[in-house]
PDB file of N, CA and C in Angstrom:
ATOM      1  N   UNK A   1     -33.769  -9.195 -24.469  1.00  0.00           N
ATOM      2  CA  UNK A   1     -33.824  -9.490 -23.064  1.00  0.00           C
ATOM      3  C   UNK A   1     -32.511  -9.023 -22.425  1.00  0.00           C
ATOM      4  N   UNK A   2     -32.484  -8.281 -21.488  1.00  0.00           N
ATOM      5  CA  UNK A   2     -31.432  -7.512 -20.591  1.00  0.00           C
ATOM      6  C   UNK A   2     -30.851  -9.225 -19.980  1.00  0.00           C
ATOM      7  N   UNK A   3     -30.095  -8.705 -19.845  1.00  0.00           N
ATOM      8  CA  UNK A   3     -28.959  -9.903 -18.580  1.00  0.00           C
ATOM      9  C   UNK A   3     -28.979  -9.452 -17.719  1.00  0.00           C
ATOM     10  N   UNK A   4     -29.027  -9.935 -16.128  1.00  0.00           N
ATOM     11  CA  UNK A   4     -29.136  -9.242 -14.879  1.00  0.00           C
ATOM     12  C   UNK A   4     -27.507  -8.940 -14.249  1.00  0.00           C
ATOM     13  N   UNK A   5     -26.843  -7.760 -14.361  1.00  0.00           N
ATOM     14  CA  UNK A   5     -25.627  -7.357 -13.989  1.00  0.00           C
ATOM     15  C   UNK A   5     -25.373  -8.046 -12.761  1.00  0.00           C
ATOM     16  N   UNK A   6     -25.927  -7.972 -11.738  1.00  0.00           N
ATOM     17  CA  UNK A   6     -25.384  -8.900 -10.786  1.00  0.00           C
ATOM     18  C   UNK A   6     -26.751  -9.446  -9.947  1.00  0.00           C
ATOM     19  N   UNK A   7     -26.577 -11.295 -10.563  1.00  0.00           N
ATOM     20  CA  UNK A   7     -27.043 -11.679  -9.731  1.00  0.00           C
ATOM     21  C   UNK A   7     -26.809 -12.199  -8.396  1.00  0.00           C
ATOM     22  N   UNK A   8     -27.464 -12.461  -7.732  1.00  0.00           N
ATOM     23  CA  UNK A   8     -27.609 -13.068  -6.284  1.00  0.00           C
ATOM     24  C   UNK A   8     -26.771 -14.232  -6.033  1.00  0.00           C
ATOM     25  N   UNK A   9     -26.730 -14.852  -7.125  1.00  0.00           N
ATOM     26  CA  UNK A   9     -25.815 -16.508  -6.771  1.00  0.00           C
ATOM     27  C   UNK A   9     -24.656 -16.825  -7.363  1.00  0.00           C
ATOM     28  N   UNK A  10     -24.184 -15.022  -7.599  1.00  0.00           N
ATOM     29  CA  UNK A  10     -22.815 -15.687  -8.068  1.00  0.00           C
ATOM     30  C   UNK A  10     -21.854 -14.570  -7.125  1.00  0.00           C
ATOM     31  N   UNK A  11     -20.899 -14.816  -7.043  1.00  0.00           N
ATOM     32  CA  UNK A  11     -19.899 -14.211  -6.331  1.00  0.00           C
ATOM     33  C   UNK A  11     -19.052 -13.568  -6.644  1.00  0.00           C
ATOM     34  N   UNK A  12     -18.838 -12.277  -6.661  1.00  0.00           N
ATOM     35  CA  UNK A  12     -17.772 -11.379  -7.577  1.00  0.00           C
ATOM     36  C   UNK A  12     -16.498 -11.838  -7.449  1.00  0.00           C
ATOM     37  N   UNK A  13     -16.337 -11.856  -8.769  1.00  0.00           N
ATOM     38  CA  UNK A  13     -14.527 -12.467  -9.271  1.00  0.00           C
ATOM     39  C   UNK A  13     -13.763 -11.326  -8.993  1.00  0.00           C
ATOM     40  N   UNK A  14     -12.430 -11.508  -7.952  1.00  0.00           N
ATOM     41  CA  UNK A  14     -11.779 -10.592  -7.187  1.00  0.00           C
ATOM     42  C   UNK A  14     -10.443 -10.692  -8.445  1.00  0.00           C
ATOM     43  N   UNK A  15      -9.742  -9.633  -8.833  1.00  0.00           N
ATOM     44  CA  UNK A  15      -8.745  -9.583 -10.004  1.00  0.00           C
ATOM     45  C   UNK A  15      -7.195 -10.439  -9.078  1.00  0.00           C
ATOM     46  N   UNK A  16      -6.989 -10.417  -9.681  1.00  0.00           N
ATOM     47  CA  UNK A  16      -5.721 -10.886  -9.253  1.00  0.00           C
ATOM     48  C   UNK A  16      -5.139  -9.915  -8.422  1.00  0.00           C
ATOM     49  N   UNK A  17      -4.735  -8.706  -9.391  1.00  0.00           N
ATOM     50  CA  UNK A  17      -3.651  -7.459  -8.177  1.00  0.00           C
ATOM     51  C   UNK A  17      -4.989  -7.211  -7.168  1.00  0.00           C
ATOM     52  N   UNK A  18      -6.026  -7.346  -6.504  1.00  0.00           N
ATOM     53  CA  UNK A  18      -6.588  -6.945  -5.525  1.00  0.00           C
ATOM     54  C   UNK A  18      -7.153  -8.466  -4.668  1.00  0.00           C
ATOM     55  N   UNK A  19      -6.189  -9.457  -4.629  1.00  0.00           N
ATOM     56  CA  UNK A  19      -6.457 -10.539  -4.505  1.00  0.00           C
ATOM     57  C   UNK A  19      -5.660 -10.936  -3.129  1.00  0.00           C
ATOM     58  N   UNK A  20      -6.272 -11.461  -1.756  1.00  0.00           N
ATOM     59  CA  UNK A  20      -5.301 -11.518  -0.340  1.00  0.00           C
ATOM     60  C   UNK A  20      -4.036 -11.161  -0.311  1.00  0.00           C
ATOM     61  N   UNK A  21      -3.273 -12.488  -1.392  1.00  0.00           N
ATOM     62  CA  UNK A  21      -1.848 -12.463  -1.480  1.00  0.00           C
ATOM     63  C   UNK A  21      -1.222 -11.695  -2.069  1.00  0.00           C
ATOM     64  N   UNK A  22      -2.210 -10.466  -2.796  1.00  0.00           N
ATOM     65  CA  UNK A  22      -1.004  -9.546  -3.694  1.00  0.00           C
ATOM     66  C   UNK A  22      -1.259  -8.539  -2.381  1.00  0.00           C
ATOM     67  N   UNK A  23      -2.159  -8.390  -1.660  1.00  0.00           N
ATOM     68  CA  UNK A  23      -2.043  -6.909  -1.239  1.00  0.00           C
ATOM     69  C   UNK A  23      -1.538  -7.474   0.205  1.00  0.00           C
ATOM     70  N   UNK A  24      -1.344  -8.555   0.777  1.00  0.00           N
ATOM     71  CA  UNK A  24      -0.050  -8.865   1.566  1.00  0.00           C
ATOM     72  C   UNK A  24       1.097  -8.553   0.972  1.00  0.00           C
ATOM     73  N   UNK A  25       1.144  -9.537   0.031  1.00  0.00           N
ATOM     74  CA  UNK A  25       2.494  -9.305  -0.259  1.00  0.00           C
ATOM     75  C   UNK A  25       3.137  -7.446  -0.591  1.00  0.00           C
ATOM     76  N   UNK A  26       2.180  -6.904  -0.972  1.00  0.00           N
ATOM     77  CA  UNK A  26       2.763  -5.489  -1.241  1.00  0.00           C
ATOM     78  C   UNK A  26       2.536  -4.634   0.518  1.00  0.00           C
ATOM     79  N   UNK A  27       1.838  -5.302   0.865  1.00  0.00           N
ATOM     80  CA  UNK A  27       2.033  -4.359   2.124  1.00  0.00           C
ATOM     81  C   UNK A  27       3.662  -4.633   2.823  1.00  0.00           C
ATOM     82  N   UNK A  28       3.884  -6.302   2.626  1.00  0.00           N
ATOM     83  CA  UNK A  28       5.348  -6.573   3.426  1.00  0.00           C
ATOM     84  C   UNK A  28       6.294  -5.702   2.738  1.00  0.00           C
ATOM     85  N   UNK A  29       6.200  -5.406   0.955  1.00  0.00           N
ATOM     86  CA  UNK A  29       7.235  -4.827   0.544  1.00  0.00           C
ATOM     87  C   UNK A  29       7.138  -3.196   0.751  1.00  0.00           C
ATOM     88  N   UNK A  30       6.060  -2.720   0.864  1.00  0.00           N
ATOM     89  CA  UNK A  30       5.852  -1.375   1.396  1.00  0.00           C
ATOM     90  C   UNK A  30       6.181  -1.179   2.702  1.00  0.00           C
ATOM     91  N   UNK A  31       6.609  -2.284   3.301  1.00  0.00           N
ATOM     92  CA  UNK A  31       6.641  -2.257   5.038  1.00  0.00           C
ATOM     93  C   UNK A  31       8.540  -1.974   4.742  1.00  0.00           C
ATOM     94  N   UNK A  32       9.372  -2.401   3.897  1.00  0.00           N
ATOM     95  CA  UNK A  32      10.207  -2.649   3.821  1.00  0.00           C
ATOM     96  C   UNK A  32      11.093  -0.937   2.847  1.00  0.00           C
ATOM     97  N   UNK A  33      10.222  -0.469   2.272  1.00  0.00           N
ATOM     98  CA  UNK A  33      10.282   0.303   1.800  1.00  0.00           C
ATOM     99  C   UNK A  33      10.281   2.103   2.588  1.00  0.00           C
ATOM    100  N   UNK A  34       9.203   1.423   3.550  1.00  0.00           N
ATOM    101  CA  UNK A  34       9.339   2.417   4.538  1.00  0.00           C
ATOM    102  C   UNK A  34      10.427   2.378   5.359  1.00  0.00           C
ATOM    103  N   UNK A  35      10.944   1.141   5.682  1.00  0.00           N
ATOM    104  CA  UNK A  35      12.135   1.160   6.714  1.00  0.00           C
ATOM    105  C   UNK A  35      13.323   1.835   6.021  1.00  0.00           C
ATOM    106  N   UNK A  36      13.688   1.965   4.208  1.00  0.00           N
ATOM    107  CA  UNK A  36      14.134   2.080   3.563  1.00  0.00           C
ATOM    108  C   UNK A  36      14.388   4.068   3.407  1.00  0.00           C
ATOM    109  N   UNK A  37      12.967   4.201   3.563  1.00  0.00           N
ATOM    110  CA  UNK A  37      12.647   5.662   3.530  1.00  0.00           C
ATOM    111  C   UNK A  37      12.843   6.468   4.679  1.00  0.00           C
ATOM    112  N   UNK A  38      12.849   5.823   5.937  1.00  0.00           N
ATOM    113  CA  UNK A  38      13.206   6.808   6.951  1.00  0.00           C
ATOM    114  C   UNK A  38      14.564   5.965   7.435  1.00  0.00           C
ATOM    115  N   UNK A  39      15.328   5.199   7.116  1.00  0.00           N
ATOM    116  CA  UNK A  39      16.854   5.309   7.360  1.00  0.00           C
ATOM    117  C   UNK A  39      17.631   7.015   5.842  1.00  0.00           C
ATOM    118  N   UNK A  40      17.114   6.613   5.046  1.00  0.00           N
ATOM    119  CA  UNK A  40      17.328   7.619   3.943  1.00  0.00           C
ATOM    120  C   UNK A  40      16.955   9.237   4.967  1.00  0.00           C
ATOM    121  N   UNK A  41      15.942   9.388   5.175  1.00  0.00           N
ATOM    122  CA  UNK A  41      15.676  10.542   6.220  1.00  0.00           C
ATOM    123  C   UNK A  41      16.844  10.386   7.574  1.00  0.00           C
ATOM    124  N   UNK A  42      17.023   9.705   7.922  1.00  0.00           N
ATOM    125  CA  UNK A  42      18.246  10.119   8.949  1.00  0.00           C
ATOM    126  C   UNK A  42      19.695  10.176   8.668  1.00  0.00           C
ATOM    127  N   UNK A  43      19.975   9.438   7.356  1.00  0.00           N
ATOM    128  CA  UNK A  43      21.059   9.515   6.556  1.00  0.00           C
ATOM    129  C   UNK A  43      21.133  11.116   6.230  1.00  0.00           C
ATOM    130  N   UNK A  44      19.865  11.656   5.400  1.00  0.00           N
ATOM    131  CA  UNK A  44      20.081  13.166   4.965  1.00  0.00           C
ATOM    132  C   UNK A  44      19.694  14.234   6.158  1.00  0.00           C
ATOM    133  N   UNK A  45      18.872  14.006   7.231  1.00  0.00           N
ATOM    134  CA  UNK A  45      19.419  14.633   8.573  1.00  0.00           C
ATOM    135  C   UNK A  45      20.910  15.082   9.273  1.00  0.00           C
ATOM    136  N   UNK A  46      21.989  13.740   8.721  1.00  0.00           N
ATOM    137  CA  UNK A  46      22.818  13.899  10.077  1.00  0.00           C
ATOM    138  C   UNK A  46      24.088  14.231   8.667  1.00  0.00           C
ATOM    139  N   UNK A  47      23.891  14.781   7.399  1.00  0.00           N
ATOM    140  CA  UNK A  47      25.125  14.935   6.596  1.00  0.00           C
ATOM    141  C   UNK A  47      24.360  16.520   5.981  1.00  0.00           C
ATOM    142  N   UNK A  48      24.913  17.242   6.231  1.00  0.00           N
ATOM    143  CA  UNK A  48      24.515  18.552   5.710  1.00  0.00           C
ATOM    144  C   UNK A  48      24.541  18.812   4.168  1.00  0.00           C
ATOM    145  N   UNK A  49      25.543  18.103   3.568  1.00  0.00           N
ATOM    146  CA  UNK A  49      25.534  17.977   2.374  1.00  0.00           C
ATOM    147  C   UNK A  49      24.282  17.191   1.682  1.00  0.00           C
ATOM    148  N   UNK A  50      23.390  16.715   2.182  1.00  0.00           N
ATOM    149  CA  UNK A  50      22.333  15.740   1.743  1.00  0.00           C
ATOM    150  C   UNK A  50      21.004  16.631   2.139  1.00  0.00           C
ATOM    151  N   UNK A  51      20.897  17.762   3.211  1.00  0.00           N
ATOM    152  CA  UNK A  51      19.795  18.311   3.915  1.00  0.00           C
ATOM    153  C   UNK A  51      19.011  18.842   2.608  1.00  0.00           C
ATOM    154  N   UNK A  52      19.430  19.157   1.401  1.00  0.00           N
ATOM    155  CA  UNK A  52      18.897  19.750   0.341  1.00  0.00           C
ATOM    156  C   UNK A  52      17.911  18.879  -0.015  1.00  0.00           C
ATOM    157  N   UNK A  53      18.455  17.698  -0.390  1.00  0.00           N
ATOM    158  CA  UNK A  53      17.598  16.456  -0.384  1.00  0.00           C
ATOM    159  C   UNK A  53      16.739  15.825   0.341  1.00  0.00           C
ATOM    160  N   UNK A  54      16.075  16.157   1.082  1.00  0.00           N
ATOM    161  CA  UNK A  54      15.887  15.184   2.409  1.00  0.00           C
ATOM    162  C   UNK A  54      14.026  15.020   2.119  1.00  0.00           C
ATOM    163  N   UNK A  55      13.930  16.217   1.202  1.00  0.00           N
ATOM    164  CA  UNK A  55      12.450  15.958   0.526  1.00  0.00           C
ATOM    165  C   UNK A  55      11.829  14.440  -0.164  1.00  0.00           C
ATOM    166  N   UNK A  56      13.189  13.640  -1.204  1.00  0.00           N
ATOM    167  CA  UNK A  56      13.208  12.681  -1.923  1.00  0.00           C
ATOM    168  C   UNK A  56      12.262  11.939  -0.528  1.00  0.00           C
ATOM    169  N   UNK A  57      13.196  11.013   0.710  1.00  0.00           N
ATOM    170  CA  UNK A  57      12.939   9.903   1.148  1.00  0.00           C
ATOM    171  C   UNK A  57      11.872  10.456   2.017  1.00  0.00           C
ATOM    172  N   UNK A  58      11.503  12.348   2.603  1.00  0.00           N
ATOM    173  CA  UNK A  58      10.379  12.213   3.117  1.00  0.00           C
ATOM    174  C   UNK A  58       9.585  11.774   2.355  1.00  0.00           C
ATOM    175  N   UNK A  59       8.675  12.021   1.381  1.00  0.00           N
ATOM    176  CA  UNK A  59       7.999  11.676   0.168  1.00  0.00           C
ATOM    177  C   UNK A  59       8.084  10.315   0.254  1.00  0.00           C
ATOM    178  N   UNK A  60       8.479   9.327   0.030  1.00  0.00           N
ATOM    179  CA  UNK A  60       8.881   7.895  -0.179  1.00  0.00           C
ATOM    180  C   UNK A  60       8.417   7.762   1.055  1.00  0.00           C
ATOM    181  N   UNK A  61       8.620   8.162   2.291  1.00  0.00           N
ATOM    182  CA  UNK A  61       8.161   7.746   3.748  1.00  0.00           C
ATOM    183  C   UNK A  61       6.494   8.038   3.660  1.00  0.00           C
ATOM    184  N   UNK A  62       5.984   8.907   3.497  1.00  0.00           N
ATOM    185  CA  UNK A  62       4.678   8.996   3.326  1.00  0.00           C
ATOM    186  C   UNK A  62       3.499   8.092   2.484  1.00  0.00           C
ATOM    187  N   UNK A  63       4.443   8.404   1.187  1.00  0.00           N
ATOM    188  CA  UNK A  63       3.592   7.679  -0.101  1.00  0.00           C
ATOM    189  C   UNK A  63       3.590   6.058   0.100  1.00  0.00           C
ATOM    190  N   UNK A  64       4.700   5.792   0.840  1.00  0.00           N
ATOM    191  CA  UNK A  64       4.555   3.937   1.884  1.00  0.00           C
ATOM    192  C   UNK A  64       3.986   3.495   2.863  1.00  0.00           C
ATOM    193  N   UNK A  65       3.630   4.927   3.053  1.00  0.00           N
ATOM    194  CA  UNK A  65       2.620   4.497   4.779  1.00  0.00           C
ATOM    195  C   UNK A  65       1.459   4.591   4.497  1.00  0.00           C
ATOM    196  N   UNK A  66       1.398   5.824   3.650  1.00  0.00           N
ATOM    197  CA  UNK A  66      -0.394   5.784   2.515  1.00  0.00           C
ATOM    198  C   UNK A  66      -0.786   4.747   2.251  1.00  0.00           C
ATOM    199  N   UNK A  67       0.390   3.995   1.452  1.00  0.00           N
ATOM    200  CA  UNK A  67      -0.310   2.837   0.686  1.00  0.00           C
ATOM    201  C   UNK A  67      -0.326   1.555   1.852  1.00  0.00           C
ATOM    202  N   UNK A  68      -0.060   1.584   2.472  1.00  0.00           N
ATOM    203  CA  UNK A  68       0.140   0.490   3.312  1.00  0.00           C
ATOM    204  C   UNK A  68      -1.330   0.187   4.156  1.00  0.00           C
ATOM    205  N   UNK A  69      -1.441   1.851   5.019  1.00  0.00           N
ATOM    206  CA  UNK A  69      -2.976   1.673   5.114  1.00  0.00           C
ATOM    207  C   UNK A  69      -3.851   1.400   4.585  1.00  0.00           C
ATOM    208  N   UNK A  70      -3.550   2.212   3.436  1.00  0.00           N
ATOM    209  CA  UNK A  70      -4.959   2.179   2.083  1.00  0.00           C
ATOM    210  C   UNK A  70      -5.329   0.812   2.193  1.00  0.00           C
ATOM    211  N   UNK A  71      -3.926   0.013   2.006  1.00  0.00           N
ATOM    212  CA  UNK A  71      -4.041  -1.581   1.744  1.00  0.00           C
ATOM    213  C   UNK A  71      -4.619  -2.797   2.596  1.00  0.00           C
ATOM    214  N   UNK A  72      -4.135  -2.228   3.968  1.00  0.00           N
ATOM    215  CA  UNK A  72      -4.568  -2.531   5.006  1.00  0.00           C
ATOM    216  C   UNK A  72      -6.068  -2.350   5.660  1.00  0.00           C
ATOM    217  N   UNK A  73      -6.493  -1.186   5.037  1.00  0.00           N
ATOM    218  CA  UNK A  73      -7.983  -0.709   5.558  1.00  0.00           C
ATOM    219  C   UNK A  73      -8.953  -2.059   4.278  1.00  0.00           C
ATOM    220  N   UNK A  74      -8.500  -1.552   3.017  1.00  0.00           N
ATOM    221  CA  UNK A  74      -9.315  -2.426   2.030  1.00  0.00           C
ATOM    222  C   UNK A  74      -9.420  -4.193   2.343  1.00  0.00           C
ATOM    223  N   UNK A  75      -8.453  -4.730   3.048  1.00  0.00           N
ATOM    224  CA  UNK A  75      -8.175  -5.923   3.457  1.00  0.00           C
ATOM    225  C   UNK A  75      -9.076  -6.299   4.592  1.00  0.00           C
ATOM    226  N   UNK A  76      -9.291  -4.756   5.448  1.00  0.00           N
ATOM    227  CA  UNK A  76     -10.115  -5.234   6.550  1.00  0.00           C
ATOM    228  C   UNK A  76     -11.763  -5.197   6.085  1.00  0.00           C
ATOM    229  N   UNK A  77     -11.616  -4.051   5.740  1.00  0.00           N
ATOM    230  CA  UNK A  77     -13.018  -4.105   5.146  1.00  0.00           C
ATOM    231  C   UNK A  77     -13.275  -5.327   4.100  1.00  0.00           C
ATOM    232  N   UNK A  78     -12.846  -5.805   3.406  1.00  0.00           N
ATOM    233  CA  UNK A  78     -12.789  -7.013   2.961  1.00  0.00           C
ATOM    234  C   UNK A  78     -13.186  -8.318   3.628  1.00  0.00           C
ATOM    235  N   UNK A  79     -12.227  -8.317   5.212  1.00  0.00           N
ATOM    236  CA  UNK A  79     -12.705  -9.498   5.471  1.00  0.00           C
ATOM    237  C   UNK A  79     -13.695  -9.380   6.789  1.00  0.00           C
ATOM    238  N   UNK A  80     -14.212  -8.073   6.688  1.00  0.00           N
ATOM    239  CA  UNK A  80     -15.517  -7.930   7.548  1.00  0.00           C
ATOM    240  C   UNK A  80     -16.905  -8.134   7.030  1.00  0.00           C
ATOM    241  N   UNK A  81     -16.926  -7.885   5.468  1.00  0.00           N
ATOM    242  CA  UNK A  81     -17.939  -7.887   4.608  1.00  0.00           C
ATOM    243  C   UNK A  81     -18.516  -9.433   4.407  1.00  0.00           C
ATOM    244  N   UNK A  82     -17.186 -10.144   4.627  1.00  0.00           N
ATOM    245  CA  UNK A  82     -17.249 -11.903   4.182  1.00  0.00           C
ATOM    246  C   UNK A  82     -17.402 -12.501   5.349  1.00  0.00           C
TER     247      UNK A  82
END
């Protein structure tokens, strides 16, 4: 006899890392990370000796705003579904 993969009366168990408070909490530290990443971008803007570099904290500015949405969109869609 098969087991029914998902029934009707039970409610999918959400993991922990994809759970309200982790993906708050990582959005505040991604929020913080970005502020982190574009002071680093105006730091290597205004010193010519650093302009070589200035790829590092763009990168870091992007890959924090990615995830932030990403995190932010899944949260909404989350609590539109419920």
């Amino acid at each position: 006899m098969q087991l029914d993969q998902n029934p009707f009366f039970r409610k999918p168990i959400t993991p922990w890392h994809d759970s309200n408070f982790a993906c708050k909490a990582l959005i505040t530290v991604m929020i913080f990370v970005f502020a982190f990443a574009v002071t680093g971008v105006f730091v290597a803007l205004g010193n010519p000796d650093f302009q070589e570099h200035i790829w590092f904290p763009g990168v870091l500015t992007f890959l924090s705003l990615f995830l932030v949405v990403k995190i932010f969109s899944r949260l909404k869609n989350r609590s539109k579904n419920n």
